[in-house]
N, C-alpha and C. Protein backbone atom coordinates (compact mmCIF):
# COMPACT_ATOMS: atom_id res chain seq x y z
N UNK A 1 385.62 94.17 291.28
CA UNK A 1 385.58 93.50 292.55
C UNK A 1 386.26 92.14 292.41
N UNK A 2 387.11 91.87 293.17
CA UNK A 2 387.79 90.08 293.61
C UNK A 2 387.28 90.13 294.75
N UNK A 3 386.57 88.63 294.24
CA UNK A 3 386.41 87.40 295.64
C UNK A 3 387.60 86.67 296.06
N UNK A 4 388.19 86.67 297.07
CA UNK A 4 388.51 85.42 297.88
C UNK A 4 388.59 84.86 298.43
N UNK A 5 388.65 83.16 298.61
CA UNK A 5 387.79 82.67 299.74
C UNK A 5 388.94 81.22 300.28
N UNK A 6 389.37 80.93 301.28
CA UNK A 6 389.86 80.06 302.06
C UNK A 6 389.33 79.50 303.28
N UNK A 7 388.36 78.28 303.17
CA UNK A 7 387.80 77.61 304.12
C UNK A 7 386.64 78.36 304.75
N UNK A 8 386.79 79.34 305.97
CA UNK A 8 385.71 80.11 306.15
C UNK A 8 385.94 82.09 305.94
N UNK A 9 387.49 81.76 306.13
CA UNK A 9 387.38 83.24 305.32
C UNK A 9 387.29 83.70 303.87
N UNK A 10 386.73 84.97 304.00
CA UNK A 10 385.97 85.66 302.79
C UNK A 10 386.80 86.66 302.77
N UNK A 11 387.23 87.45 301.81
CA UNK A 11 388.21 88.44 301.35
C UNK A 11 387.31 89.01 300.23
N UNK A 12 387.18 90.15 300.53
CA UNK A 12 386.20 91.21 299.08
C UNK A 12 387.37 92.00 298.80
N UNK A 13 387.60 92.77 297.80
CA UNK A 13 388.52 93.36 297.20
C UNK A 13 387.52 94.61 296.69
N UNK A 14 387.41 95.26 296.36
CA UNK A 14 386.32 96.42 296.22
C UNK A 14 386.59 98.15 296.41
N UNK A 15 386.31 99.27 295.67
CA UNK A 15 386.48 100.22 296.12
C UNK A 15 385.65 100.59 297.13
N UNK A 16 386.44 101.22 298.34
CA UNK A 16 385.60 101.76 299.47
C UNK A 16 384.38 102.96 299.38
N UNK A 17 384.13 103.13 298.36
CA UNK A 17 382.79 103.94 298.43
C UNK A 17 381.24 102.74 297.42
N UNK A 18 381.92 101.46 297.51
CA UNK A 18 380.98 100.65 297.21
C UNK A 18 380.56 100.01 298.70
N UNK A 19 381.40 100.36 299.53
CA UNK A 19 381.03 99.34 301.22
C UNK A 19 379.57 98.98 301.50
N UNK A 20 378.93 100.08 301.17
CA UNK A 20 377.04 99.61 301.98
C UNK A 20 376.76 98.49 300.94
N UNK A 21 377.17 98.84 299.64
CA UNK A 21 376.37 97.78 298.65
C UNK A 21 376.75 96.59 298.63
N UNK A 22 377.99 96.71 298.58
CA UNK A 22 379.05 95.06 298.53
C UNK A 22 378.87 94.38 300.10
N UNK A 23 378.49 95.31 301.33
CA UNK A 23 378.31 94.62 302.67
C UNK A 23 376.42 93.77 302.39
N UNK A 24 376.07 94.84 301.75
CA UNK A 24 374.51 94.12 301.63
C UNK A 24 374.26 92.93 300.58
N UNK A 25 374.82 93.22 299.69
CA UNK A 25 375.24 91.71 298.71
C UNK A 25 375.55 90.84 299.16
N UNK A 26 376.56 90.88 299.98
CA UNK A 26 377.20 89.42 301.01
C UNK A 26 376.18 88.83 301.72
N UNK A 27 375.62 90.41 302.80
CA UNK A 27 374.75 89.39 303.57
C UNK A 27 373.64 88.55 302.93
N UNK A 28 373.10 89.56 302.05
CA UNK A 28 371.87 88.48 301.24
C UNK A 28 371.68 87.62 300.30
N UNK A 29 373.57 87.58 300.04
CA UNK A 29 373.75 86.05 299.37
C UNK A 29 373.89 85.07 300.37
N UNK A 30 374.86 85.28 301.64
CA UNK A 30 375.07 84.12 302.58
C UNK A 30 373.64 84.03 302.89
N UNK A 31 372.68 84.80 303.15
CA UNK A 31 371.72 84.49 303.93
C UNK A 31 370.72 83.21 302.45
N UNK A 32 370.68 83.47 301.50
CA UNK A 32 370.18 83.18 300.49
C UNK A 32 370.42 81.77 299.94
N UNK A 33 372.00 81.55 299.90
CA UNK A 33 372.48 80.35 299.32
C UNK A 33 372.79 79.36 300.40
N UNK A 34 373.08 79.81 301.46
CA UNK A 34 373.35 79.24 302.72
C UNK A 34 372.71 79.34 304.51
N UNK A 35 372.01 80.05 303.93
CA UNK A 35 371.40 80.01 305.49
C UNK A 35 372.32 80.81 305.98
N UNK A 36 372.96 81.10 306.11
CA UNK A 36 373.79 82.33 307.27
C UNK A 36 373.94 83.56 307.41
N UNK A 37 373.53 83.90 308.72
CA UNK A 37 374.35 85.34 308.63
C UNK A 37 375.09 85.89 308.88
N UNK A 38 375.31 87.22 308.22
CA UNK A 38 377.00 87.37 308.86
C UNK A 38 377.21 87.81 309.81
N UNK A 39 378.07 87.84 310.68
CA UNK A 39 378.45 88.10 311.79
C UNK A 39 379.03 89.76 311.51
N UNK A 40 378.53 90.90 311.74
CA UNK A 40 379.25 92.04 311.27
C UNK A 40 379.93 92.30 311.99
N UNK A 41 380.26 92.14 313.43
CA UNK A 41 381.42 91.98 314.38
C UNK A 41 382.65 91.34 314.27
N UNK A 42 382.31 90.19 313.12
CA UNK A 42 383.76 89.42 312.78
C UNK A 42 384.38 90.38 311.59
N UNK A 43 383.54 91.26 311.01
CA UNK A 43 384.31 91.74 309.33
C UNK A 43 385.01 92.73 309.56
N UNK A 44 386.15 92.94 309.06
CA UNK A 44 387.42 94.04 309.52
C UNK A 44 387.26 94.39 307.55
N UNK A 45 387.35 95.61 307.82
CA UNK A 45 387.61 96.86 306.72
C UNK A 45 388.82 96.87 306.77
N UNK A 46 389.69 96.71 305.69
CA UNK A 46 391.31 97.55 305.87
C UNK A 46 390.50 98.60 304.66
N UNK A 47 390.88 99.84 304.82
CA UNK A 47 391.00 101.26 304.42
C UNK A 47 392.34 101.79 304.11
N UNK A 48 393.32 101.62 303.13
CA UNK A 48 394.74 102.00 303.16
C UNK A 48 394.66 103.81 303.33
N UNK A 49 395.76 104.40 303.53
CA UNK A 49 395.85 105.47 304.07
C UNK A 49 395.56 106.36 302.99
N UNK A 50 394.83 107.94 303.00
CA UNK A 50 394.60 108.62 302.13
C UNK A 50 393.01 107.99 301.53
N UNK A 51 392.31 106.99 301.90
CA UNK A 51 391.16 106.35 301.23
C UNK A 51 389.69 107.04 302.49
N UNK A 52 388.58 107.61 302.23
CA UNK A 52 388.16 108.10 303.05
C UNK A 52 386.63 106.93 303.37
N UNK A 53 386.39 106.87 304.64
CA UNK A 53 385.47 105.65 305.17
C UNK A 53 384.17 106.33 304.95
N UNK A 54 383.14 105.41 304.71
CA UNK A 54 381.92 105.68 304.11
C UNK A 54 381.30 105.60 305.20
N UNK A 55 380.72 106.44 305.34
CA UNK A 55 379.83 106.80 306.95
C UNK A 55 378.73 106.03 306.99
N UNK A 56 378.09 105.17 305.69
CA UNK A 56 377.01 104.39 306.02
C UNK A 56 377.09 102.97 306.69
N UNK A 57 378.15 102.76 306.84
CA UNK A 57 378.54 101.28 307.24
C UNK A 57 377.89 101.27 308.63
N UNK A 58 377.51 99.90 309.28
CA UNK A 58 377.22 99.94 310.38
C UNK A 58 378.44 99.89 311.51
N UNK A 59 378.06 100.22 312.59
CA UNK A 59 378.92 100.80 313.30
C UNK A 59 380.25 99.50 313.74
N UNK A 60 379.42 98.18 314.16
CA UNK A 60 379.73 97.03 314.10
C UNK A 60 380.95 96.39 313.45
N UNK A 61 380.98 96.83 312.38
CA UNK A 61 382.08 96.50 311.34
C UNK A 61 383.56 97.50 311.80
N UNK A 62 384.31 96.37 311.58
CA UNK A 62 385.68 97.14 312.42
C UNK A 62 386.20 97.68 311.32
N UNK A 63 386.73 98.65 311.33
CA UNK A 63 388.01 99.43 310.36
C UNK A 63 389.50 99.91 310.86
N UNK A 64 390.12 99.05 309.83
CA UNK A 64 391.75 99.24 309.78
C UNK A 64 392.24 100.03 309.04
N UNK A 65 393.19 100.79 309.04
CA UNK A 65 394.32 101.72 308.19
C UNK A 65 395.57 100.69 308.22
N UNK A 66 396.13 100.10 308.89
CA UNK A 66 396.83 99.37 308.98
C UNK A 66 397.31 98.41 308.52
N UNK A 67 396.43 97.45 308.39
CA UNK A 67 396.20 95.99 307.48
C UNK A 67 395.99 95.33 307.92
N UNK A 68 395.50 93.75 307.96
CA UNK A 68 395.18 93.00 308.30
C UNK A 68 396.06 91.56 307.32
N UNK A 69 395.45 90.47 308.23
CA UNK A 69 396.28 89.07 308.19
C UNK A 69 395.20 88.02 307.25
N UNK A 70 395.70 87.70 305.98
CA UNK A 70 395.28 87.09 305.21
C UNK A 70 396.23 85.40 304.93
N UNK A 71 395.24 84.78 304.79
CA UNK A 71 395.86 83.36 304.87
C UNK A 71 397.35 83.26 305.75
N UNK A 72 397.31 83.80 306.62
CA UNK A 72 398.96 83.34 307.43
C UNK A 72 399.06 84.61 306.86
N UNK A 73 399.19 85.68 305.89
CA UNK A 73 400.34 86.99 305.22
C UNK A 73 399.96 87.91 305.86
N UNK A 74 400.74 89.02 305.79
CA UNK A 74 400.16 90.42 306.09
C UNK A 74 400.15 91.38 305.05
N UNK A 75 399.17 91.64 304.97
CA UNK A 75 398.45 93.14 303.71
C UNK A 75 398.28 93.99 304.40
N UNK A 76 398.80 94.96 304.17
CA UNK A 76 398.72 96.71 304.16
C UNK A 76 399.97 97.65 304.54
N UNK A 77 400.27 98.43 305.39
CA UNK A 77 401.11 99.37 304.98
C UNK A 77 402.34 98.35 305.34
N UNK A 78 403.57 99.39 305.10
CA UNK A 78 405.13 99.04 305.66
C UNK A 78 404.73 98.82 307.00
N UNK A 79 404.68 99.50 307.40
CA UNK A 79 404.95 99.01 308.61
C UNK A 79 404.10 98.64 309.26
N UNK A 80 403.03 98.34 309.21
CA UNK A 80 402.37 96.30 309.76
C UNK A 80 402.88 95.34 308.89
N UNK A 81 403.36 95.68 307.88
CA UNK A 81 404.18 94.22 307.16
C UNK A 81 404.93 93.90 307.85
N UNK A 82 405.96 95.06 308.00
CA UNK A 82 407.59 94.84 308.92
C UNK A 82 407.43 94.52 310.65
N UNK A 83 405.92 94.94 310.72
CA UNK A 83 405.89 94.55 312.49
C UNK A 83 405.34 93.17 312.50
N UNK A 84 404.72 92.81 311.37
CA UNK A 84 403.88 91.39 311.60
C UNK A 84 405.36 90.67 311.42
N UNK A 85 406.23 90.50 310.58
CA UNK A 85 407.18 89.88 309.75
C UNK A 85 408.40 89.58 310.73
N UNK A 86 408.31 91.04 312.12
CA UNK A 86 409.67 90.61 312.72
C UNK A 86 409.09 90.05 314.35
N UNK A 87 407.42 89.86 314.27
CA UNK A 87 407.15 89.38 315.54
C UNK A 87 407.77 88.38 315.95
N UNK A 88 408.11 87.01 314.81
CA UNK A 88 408.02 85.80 315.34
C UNK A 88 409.58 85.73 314.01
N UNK A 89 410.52 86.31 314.49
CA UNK A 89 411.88 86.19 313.80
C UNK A 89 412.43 84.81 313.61
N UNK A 90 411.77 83.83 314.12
CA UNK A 90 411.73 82.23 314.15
C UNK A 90 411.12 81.63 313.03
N UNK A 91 410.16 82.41 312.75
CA UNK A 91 408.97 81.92 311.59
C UNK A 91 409.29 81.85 310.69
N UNK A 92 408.82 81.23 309.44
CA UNK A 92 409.08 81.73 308.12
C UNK A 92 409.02 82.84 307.55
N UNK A 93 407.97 83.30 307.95
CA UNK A 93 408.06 84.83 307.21
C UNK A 93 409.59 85.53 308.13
N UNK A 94 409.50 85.07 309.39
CA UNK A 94 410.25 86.16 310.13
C UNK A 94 411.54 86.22 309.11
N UNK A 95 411.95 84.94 308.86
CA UNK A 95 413.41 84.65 307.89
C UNK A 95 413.54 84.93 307.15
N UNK A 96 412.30 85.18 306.76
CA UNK A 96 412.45 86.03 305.03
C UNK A 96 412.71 87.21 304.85
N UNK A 97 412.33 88.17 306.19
CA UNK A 97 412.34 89.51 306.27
C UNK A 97 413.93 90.01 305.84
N UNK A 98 414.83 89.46 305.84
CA UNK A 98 415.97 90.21 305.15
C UNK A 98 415.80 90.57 303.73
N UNK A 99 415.51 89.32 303.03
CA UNK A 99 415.61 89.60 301.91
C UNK A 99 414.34 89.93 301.26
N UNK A 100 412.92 89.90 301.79
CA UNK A 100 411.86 91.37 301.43
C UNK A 100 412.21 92.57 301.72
N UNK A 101 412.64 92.94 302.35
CA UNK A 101 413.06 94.24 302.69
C UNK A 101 414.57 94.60 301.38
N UNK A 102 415.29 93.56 300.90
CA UNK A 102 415.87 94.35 300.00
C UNK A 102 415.32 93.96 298.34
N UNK A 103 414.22 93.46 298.54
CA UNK A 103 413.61 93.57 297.36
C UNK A 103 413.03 94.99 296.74
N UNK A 104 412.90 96.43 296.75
CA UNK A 104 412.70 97.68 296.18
C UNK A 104 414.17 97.73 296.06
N UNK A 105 415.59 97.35 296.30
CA UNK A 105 416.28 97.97 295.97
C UNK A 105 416.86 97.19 294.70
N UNK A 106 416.23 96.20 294.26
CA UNK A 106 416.57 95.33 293.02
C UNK A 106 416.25 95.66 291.80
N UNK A 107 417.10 95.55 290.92
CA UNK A 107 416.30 96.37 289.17
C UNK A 107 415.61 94.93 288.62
N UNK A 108 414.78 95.75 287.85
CA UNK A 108 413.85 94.98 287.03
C UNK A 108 414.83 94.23 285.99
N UNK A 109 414.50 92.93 285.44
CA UNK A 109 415.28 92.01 284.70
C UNK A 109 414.43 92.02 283.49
C-alpha cells in the first residue's frame, strides 16, 4: 500500500480486493487521530480496466474506470490522459501533449 497526501487530499494506492479494509482503516484512523469523518461521497475509486469491483463497498463511494485528477495530473487510461491534456491546449500540460504522446516511440538510453 502507498499513502499520498497533499493538503487535504488523500491518495491510497492499494489492491482492489483490499477496498472494505483499507476504506475502514481510513475511516477509523481519521476518526481516531483527528476527529473526522470521512465524507464517503467525496472518495472516487479509480478501478483500471480488466480489475473487478468489490461488491462490499458502500454504495456512496464513486467508482472510475477512467481515471481521475491528482495534484493538477491525470492518472488512468490513454484516453482520459489525452482528453484531460488536450482540454485546455493553452495550459501547460496542454503544451506538453506533443511531446508525451511521442514519448513510447523513444528507445531506452
Amino acid at each position: 500500500m502507498v499513502i499520498l497526501a497533499f493538503l487535504d487530499d488523500v491518495i491510497i494506492l492499494f489492491p482492489a480486493d483490499r477496498a472494505t479494509q483499507v476504506l475502514g482503516t481510513v475511516q477509523g484512523t481519521f476518526k481516531e487521530l483527528f476527529g473526522l469523518a470521512l465524507t464517503l461521497s467525496k472518495c472516487l475509486f479509480y478501478l483500471p480496466s480488466g480489475a473487478t469491483r468489490p461488491g462490499e463497498v458502500p454504495a456512496e463511494v464513486e467508482w472510475t474506470g477512467e481515471g481521475l485528477v491528482v495534484v493538477g495530473g491525470p492518472v488512468g487510461s490513454d484516453h482520459f490522459v489525452r482528453n484531460y491534456l488536450v482540454r485546455d491546449p493553452d495550459g501547460p500540460l496542454g503544451r506538453a501533449a506533443p511531446v508525451l504522446e511521442k514519448l513510447p516511440t523513444l528507445r531506452s538510453i
